[in-house]
PDB file of N, CA and C in Angstrom:
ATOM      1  N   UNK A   1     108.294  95.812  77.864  1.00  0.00           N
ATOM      2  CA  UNK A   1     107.307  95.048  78.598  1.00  0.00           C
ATOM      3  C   UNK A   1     106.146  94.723  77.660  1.00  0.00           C
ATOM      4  N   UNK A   2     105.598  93.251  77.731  1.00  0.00           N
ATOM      5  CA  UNK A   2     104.304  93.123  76.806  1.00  0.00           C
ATOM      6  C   UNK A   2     103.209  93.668  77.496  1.00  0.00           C
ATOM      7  N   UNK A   3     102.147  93.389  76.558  1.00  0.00           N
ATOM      8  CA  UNK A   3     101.014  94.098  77.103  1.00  0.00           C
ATOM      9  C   UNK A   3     100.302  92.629  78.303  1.00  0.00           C
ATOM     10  N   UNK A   4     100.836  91.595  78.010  1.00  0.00           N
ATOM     11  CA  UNK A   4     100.416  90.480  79.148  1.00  0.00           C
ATOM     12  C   UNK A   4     100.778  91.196  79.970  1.00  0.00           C
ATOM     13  N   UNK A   5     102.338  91.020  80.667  1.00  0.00           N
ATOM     14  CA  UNK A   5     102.862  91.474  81.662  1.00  0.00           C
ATOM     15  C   UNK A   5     102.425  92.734  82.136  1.00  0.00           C
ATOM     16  N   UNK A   6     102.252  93.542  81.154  1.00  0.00           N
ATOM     17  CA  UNK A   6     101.220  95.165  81.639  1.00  0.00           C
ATOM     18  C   UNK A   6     100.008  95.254  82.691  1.00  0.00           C
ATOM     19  N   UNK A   7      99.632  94.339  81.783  1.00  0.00           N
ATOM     20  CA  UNK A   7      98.084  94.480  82.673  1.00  0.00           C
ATOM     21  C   UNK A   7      98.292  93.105  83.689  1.00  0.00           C
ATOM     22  N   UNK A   8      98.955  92.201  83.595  1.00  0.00           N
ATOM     23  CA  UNK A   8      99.026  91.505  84.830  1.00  0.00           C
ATOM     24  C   UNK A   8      99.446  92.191  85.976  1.00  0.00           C
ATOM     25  N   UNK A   9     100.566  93.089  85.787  1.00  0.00           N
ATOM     26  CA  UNK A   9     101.065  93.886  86.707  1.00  0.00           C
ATOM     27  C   UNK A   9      99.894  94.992  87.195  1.00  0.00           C
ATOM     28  N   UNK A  10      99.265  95.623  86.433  1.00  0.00           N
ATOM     29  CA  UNK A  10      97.822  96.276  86.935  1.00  0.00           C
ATOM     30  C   UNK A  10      96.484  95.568  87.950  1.00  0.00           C
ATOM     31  N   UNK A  11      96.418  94.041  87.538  1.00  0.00           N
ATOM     32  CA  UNK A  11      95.664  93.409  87.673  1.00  0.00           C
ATOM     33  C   UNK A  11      95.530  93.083  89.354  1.00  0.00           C
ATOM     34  N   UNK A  12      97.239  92.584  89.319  1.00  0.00           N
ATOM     35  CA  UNK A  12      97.660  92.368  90.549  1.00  0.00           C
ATOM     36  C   UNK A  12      98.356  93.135  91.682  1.00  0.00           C
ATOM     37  N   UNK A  13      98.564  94.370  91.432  1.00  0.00           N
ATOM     38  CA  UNK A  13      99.193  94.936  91.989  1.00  0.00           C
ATOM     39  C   UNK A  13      97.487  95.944  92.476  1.00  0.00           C
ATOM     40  N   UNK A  14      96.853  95.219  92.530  1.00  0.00           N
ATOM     41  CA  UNK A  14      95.783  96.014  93.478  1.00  0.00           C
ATOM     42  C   UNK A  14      95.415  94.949  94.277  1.00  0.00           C
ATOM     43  N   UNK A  15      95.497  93.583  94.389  1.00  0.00           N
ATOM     44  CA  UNK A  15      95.608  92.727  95.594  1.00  0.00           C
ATOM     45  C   UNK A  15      96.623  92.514  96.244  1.00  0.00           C
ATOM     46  N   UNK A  16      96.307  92.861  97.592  1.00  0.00           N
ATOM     47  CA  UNK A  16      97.229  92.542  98.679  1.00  0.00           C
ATOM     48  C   UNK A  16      97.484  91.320  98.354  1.00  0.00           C
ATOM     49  N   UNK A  17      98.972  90.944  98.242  1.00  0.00           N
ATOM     50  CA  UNK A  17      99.720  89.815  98.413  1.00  0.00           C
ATOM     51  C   UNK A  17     101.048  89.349  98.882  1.00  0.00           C
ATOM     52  N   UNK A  18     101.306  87.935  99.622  1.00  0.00           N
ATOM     53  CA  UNK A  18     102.497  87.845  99.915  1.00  0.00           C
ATOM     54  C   UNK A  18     103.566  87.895  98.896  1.00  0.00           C
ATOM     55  N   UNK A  19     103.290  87.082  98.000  1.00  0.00           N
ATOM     56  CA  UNK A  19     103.863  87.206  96.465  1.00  0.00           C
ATOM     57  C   UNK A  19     104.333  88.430  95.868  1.00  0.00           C
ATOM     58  N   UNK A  20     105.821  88.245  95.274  1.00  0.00           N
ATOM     59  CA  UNK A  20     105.885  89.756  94.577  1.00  0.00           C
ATOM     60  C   UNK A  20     105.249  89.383  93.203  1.00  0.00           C
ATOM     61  N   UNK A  21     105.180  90.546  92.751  1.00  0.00           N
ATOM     62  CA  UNK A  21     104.655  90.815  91.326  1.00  0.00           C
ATOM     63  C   UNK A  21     105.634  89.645  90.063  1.00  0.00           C
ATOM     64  N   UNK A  22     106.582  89.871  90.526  1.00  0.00           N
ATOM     65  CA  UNK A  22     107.445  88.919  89.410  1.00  0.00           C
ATOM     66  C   UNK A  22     107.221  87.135  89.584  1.00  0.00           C
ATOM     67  N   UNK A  23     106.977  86.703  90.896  1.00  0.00           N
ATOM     68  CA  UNK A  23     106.308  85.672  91.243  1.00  0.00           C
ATOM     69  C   UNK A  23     105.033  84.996  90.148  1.00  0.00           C
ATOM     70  N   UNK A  24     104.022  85.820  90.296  1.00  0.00           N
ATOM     71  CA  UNK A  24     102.903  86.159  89.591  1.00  0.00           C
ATOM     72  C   UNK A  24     103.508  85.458  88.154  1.00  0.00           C
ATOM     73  N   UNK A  25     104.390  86.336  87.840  1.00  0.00           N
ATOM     74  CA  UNK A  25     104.606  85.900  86.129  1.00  0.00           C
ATOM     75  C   UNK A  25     104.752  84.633  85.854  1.00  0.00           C
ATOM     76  N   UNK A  26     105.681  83.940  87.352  1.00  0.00           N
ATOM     77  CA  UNK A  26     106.118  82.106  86.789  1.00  0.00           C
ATOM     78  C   UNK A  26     104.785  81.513  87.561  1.00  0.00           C
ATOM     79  N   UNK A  27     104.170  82.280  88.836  1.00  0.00           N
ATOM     80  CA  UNK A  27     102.777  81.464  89.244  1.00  0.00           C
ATOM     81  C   UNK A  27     101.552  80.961  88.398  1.00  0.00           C
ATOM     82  N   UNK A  28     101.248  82.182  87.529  1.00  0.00           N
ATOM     83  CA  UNK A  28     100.193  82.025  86.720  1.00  0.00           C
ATOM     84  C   UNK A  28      99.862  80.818  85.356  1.00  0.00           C
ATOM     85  N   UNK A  29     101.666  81.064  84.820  1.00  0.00           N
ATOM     86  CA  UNK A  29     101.270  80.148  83.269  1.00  0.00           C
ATOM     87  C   UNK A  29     101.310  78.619  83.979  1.00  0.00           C
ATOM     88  N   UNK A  30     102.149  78.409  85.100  1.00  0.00           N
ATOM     89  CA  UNK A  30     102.516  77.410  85.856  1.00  0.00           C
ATOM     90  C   UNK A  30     101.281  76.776  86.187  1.00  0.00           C
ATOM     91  N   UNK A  31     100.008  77.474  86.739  1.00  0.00           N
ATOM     92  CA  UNK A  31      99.020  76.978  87.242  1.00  0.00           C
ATOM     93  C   UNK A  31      98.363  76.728  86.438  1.00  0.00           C
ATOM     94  N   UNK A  32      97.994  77.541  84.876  1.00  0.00           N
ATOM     95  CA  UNK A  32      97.475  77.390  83.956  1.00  0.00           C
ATOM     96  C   UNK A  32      97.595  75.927  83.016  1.00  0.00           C
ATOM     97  N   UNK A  33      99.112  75.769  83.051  1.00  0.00           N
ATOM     98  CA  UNK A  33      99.262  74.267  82.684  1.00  0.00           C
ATOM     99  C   UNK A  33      99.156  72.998  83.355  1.00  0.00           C
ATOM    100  N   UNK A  34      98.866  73.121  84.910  1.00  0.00           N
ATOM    101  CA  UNK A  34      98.532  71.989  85.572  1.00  0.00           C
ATOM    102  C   UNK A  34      97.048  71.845  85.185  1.00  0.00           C
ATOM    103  N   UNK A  35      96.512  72.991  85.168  1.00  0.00           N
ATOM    104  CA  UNK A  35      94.385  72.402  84.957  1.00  0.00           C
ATOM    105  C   UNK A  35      94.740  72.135  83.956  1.00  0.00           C
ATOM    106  N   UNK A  36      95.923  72.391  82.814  1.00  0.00           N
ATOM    107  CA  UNK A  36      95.447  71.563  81.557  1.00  0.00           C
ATOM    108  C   UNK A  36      95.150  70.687  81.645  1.00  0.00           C
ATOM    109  N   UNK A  37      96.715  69.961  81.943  1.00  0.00           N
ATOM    110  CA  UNK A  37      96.876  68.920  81.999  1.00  0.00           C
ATOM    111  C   UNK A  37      96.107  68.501  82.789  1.00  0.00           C
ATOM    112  N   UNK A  38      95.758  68.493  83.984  1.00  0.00           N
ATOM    113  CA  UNK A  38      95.044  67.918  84.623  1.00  0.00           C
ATOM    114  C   UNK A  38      93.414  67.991  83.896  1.00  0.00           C
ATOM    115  N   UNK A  39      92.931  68.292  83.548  1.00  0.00           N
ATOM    116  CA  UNK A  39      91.468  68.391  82.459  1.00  0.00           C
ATOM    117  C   UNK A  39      91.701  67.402  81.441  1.00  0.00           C
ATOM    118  N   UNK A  40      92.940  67.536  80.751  1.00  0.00           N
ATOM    119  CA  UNK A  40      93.463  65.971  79.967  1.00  0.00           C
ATOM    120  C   UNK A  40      93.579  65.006  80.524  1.00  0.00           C
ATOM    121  N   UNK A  41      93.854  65.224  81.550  1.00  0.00           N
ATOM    122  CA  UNK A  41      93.833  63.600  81.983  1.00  0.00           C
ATOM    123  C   UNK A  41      92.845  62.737  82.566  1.00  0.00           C
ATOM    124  N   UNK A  42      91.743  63.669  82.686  1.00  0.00           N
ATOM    125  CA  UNK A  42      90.555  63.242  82.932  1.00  0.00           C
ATOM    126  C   UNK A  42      89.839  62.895  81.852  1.00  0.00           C
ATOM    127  N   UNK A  43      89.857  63.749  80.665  1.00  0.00           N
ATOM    128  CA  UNK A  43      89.356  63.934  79.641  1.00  0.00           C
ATOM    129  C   UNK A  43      89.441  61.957  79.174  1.00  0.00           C
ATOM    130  N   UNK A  44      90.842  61.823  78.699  1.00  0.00           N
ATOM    131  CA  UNK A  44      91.361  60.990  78.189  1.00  0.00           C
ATOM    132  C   UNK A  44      91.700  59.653  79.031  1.00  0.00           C
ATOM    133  N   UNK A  45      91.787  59.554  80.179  1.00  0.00           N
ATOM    134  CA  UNK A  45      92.574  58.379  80.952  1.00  0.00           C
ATOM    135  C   UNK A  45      91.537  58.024  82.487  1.00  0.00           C
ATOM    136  N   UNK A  46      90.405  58.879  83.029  1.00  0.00           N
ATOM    137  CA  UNK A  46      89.350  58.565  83.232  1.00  0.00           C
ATOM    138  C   UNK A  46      88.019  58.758  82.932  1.00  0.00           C
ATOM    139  N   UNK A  47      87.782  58.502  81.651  1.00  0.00           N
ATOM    140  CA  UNK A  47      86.805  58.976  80.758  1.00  0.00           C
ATOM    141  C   UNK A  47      85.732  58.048  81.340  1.00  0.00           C
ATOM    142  N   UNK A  48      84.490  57.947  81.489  1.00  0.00           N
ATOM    143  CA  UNK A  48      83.822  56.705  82.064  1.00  0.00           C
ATOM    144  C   UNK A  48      83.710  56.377  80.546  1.00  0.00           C
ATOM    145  N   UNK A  49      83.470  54.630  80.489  1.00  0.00           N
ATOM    146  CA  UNK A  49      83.523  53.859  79.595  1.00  0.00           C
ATOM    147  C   UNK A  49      81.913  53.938  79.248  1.00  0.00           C
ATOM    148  N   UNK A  50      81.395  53.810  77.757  1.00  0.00           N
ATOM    149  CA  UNK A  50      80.705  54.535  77.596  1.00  0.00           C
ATOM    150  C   UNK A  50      79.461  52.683  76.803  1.00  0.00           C
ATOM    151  N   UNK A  51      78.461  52.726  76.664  1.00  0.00           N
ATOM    152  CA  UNK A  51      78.156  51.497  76.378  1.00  0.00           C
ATOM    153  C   UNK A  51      77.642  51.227  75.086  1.00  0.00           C
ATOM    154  N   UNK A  52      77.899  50.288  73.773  1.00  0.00           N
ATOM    155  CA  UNK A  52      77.721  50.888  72.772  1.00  0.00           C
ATOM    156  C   UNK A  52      76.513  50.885  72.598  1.00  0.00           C
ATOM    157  N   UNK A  53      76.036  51.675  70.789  1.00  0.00           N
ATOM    158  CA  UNK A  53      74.287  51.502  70.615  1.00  0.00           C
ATOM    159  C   UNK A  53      74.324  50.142  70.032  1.00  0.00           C
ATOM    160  N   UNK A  54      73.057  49.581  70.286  1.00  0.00           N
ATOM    161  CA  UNK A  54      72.461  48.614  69.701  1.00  0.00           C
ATOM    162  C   UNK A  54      72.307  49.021  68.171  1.00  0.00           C
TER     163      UNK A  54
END
């Protein structure tokens, strides 16, 4: 077992949840890469348009 999975399993296994613990493992990186992406795509594709200097 890594030490991620260690202490995730510590972390979470003191909140009551419907979720089992192994859930957790594909929930977390899963959610982690949607705000990426989603933060990129704001970042990059609705950036407000910006006005140049004089």
């Amino acid at each position: 077992m890594s030490f991620a999975t260690y202490y995730m399993h510590l972390v979470f296994s003191t909140i009551p949840s419907l979720l089992s613990s192994d859930w957790i493992l594909y929930l977390l990186p899963a959610l982690t890469v949607s705000i990426l992406f989603y933060s990129l795509k704001i970042m990059f594709f609705r950036a407000p348009k910006l006005r140049r200097a004089k």
